[in-house]
Structures are given as C-alpha cells and as structure tokens.
PDB file of N, CA and C in Angstrom:
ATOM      1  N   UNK A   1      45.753  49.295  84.474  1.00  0.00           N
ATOM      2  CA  UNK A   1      44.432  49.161  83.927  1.00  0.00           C
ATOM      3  C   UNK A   1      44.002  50.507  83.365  1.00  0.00           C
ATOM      4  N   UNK A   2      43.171  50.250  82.367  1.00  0.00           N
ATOM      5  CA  UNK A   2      42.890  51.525  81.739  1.00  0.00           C
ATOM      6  C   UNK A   2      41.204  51.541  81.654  1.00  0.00           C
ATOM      7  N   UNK A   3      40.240  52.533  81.826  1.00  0.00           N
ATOM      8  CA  UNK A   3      39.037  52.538  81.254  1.00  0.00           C
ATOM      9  C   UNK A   3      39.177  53.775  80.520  1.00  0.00           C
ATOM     10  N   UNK A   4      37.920  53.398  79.593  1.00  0.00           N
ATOM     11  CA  UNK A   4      37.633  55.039  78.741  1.00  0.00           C
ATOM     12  C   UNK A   4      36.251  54.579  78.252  1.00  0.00           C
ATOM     13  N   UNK A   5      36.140  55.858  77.751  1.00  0.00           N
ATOM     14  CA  UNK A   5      34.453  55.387  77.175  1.00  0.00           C
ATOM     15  C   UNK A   5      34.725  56.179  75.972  1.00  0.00           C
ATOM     16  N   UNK A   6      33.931  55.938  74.315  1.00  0.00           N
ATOM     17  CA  UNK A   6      33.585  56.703  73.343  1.00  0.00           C
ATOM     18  C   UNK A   6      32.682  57.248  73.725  1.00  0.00           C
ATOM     19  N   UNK A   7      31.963  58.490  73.705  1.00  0.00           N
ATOM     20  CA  UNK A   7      30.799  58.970  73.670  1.00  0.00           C
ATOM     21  C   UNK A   7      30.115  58.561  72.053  1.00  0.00           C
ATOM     22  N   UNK A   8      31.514  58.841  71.272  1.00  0.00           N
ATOM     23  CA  UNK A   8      30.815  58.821  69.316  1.00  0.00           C
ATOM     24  C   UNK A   8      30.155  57.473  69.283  1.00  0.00           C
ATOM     25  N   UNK A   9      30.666  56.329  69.870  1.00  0.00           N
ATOM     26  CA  UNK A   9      29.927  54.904  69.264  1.00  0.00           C
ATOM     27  C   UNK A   9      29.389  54.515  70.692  1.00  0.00           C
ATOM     28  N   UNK A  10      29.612  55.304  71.888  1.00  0.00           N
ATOM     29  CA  UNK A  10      28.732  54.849  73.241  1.00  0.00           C
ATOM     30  C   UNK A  10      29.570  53.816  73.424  1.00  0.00           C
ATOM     31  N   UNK A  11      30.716  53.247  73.392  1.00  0.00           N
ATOM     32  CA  UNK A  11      31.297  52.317  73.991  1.00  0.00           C
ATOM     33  C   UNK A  11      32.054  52.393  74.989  1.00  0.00           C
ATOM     34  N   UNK A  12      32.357  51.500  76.589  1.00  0.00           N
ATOM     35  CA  UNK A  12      33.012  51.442  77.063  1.00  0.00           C
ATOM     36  C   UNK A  12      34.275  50.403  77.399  1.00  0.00           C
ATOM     37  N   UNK A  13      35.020  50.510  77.709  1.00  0.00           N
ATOM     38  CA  UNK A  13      36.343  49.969  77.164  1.00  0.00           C
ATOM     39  C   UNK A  13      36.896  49.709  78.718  1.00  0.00           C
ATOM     40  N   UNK A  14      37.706  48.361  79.057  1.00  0.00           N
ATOM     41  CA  UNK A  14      38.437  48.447  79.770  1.00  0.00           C
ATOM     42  C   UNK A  14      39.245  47.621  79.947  1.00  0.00           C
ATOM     43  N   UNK A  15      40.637  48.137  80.052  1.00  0.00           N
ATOM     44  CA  UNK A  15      42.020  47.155  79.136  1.00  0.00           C
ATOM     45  C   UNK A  15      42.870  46.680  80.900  1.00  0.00           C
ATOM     46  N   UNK A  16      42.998  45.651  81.225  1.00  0.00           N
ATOM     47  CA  UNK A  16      43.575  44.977  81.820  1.00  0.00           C
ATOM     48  C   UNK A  16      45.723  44.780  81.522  1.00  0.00           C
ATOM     49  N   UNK A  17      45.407  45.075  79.825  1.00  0.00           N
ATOM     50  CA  UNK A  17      47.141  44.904  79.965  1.00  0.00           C
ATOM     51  C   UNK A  17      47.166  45.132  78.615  1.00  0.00           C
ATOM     52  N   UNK A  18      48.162  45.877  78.359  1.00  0.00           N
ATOM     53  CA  UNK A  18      48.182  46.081  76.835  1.00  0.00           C
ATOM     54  C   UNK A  18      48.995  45.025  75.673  1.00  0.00           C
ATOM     55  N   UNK A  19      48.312  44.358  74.922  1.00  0.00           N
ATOM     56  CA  UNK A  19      48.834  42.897  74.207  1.00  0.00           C
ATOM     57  C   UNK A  19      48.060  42.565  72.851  1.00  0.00           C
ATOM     58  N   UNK A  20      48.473  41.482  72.331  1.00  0.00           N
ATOM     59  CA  UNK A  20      47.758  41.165  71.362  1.00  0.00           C
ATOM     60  C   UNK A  20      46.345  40.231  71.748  1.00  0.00           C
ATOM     61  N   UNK A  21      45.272  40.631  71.068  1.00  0.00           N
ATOM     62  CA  UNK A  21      44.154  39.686  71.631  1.00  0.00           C
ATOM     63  C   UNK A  21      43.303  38.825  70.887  1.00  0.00           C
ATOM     64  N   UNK A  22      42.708  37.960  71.165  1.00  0.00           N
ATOM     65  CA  UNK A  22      41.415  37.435  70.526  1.00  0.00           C
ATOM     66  C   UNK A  22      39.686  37.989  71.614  1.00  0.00           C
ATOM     67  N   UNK A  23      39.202  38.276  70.770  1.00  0.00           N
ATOM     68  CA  UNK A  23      38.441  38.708  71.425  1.00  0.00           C
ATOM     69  C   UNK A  23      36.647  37.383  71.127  1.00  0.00           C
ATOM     70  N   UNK A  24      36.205  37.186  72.350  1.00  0.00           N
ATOM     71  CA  UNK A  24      35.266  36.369  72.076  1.00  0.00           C
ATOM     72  C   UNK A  24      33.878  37.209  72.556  1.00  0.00           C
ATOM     73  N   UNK A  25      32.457  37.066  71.536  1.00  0.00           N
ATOM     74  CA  UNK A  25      31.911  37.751  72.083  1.00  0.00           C
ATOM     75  C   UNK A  25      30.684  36.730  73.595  1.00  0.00           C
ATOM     76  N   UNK A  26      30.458  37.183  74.288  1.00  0.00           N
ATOM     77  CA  UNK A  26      29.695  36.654  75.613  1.00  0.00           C
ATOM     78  C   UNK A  26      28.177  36.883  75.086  1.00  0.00           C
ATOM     79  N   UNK A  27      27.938  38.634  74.964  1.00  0.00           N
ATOM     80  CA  UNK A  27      26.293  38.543  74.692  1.00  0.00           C
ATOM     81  C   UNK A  27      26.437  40.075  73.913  1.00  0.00           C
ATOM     82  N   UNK A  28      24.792  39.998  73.328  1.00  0.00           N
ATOM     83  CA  UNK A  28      24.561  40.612  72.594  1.00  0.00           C
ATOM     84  C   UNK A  28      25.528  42.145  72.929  1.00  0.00           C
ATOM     85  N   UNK A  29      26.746  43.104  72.427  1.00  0.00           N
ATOM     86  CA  UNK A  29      27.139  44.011  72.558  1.00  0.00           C
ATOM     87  C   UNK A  29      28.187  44.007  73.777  1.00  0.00           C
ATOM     88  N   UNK A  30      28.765  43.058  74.116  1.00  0.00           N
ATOM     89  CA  UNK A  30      29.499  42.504  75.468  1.00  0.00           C
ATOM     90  C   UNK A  30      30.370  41.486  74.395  1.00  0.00           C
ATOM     91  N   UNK A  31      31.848  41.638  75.040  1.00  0.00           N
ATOM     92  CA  UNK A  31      33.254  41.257  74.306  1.00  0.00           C
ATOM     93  C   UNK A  31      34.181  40.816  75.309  1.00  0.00           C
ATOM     94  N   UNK A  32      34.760  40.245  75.617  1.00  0.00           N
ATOM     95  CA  UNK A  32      36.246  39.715  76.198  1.00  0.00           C
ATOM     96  C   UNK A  32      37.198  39.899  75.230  1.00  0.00           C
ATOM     97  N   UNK A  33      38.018  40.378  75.843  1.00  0.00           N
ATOM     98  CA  UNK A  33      39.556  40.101  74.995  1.00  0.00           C
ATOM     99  C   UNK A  33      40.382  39.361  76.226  1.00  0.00           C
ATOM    100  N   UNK A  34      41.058  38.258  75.364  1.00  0.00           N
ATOM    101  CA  UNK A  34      42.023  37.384  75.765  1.00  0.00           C
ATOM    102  C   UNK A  34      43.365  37.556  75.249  1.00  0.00           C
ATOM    103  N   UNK A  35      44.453  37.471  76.267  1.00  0.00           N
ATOM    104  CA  UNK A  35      46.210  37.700  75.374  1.00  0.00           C
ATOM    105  C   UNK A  35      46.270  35.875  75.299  1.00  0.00           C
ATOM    106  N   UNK A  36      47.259  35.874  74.446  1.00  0.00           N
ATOM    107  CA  UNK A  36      48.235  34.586  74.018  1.00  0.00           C
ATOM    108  C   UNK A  36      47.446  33.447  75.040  1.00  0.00           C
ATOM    109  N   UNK A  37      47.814  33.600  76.021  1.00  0.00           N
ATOM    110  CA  UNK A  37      47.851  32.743  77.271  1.00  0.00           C
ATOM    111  C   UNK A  37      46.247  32.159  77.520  1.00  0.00           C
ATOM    112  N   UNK A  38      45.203  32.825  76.982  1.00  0.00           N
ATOM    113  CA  UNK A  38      44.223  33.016  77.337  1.00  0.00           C
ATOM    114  C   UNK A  38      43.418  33.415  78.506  1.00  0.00           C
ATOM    115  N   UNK A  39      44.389  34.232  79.398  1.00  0.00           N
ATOM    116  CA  UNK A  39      44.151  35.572  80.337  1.00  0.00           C
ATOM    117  C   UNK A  39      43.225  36.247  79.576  1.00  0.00           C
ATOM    118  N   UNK A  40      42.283  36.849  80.758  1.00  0.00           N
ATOM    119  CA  UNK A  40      41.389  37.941  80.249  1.00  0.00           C
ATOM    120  C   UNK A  40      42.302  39.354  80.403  1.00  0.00           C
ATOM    121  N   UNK A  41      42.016  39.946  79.044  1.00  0.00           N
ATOM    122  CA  UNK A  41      43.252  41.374  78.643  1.00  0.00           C
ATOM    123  C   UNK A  41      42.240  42.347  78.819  1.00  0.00           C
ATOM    124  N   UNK A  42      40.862  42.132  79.093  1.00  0.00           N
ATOM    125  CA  UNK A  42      39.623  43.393  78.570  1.00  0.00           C
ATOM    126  C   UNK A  42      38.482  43.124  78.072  1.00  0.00           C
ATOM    127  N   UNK A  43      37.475  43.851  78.531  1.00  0.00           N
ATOM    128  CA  UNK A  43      36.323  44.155  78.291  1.00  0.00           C
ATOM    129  C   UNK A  43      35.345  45.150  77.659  1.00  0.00           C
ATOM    130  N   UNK A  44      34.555  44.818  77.091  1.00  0.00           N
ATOM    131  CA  UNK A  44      34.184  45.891  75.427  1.00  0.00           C
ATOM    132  C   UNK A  44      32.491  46.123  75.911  1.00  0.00           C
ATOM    133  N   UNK A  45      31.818  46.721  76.041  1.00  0.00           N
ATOM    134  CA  UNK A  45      30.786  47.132  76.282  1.00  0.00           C
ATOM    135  C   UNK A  45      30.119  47.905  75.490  1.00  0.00           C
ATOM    136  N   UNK A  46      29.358  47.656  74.174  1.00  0.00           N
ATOM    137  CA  UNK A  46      28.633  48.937  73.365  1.00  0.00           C
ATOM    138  C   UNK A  46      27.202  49.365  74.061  1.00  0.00           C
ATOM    139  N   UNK A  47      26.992  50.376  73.695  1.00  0.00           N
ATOM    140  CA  UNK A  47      25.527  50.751  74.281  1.00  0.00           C
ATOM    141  C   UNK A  47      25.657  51.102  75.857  1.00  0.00           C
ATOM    142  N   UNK A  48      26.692  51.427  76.259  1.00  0.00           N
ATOM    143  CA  UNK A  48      27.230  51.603  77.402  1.00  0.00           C
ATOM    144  C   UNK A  48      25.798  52.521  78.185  1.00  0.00           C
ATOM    145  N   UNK A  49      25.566  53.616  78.129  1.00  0.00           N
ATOM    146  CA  UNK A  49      24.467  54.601  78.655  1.00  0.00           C
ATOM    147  C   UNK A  49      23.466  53.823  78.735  1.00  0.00           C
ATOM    148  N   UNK A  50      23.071  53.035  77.934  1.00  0.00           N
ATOM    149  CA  UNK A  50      22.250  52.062  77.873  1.00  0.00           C
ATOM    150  C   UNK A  50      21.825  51.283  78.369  1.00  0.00           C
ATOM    151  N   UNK A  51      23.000  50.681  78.978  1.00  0.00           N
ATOM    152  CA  UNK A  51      22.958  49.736  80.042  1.00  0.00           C
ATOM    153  C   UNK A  51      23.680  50.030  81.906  1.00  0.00           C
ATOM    154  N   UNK A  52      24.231  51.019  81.681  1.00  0.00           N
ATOM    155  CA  UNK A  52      24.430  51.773  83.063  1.00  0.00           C
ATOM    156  C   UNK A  52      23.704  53.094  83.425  1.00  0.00           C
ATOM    157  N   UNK A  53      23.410  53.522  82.552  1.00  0.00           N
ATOM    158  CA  UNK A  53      22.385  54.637  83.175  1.00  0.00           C
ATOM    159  C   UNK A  53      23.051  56.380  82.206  1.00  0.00           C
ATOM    160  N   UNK A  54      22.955  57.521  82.694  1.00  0.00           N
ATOM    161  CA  UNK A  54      23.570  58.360  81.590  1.00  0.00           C
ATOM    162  C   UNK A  54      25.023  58.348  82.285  1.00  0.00           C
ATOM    163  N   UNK A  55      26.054  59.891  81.182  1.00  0.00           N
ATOM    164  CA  UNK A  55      27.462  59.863  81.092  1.00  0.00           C
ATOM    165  C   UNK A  55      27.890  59.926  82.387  1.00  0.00           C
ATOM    166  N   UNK A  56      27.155  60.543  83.541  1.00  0.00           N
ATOM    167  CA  UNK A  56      27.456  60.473  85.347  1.00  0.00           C
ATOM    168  C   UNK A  56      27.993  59.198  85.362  1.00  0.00           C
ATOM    169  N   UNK A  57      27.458  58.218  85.229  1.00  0.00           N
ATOM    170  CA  UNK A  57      27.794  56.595  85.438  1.00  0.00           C
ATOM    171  C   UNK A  57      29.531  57.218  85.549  1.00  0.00           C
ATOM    172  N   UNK A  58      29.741  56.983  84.407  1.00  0.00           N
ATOM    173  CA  UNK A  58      31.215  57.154  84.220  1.00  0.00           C
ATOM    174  C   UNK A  58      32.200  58.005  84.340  1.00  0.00           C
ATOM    175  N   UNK A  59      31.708  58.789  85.557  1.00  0.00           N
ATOM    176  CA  UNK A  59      32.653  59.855  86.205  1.00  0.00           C
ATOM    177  C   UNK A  59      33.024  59.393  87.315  1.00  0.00           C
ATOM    178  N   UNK A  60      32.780  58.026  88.204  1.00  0.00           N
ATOM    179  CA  UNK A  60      33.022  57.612  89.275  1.00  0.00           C
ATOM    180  C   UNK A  60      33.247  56.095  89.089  1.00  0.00           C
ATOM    181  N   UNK A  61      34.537  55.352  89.211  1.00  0.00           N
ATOM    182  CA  UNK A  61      34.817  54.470  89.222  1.00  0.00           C
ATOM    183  C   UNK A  61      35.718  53.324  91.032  1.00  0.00           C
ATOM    184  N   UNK A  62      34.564  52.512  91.318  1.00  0.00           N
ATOM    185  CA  UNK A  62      35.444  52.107  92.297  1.00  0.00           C
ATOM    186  C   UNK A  62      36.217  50.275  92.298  1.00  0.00           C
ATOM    187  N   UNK A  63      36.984  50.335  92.518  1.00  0.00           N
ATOM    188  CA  UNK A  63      38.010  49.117  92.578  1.00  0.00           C
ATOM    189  C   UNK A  63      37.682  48.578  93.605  1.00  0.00           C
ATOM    190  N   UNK A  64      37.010  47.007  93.685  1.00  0.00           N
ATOM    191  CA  UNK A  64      37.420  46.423  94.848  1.00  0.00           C
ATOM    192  C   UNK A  64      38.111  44.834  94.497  1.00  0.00           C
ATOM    193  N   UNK A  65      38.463  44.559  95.635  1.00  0.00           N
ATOM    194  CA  UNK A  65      39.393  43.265  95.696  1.00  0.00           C
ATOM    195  C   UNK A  65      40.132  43.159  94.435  1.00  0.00           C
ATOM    196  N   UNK A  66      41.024  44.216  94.103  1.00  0.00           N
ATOM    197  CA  UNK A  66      41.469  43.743  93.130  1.00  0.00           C
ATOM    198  C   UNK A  66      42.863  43.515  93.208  1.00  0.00           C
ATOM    199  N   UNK A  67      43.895  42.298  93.027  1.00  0.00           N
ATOM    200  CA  UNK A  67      45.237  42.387  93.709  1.00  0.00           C
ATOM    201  C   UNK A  67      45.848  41.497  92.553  1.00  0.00           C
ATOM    202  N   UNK A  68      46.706  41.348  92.594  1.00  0.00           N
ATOM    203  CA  UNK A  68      47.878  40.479  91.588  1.00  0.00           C
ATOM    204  C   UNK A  68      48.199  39.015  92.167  1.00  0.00           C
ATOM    205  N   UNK A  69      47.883  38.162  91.372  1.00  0.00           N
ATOM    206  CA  UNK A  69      47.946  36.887  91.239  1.00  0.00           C
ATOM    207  C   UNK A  69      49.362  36.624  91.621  1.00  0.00           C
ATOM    208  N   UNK A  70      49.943  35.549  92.486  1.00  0.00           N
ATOM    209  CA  UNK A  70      51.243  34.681  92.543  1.00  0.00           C
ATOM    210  C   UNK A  70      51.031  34.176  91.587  1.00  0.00           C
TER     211      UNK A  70
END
C-alpha cells in the first residue's frame, strides 16, 4: 500500500495495488479506483487539508484490521 499527498493540488492519494483502473467518483472531490476485477485499487481525496485538518494530519498514519483476504 502506498499513501502520499500533493501539497501543489492538496490531494491525497492512496493506492492499494498497482494496476490498471476505472475510477468512479462517490462525492463531491472523493474517487475510488477499481482494477479489472472490480476490487477496490484506491482512493483519491482532493481538498485533503480541508477535510482532515492542516499538513500534521498527514505525518501520522495508523493501520487497523487490515489483513489479506483467502
């Protein structure tokens, strides 16, 4: 898994698997990307500061329950 953020367009990004995608949008500035299969591949977030608070937000990231499917 990968996150990153642009600071230039305020977007945050976070890629589940690297593939080809379709991406559908959910809500205003909020994106899914889907591979082939229609697995979720990632998530697109503009206005990121915006909606989490300032660039601190994104110096601390925590994982929970997250494990690999049979």
């Amino acid at each position: 898994m990968k996150i990153s953020y642009d600071a230039e367009i305020d977007a945050l990004t976070i890629s589940f698997r690297e593939t080809t995608v379709t991406t559908k949008h959910l809500a205003e500035g909020i994106a899914a990307d889907y591979d082939r299969d229609g697995r979720l591949a990632g998530l697109e977030i503009l206005n990121a500061k915006a909606r989490f608070g300032d660039e601190q937000t994104f110096t601390h990231v925590t994982l929970e329950g997250v494990g690999a499917a049979s």
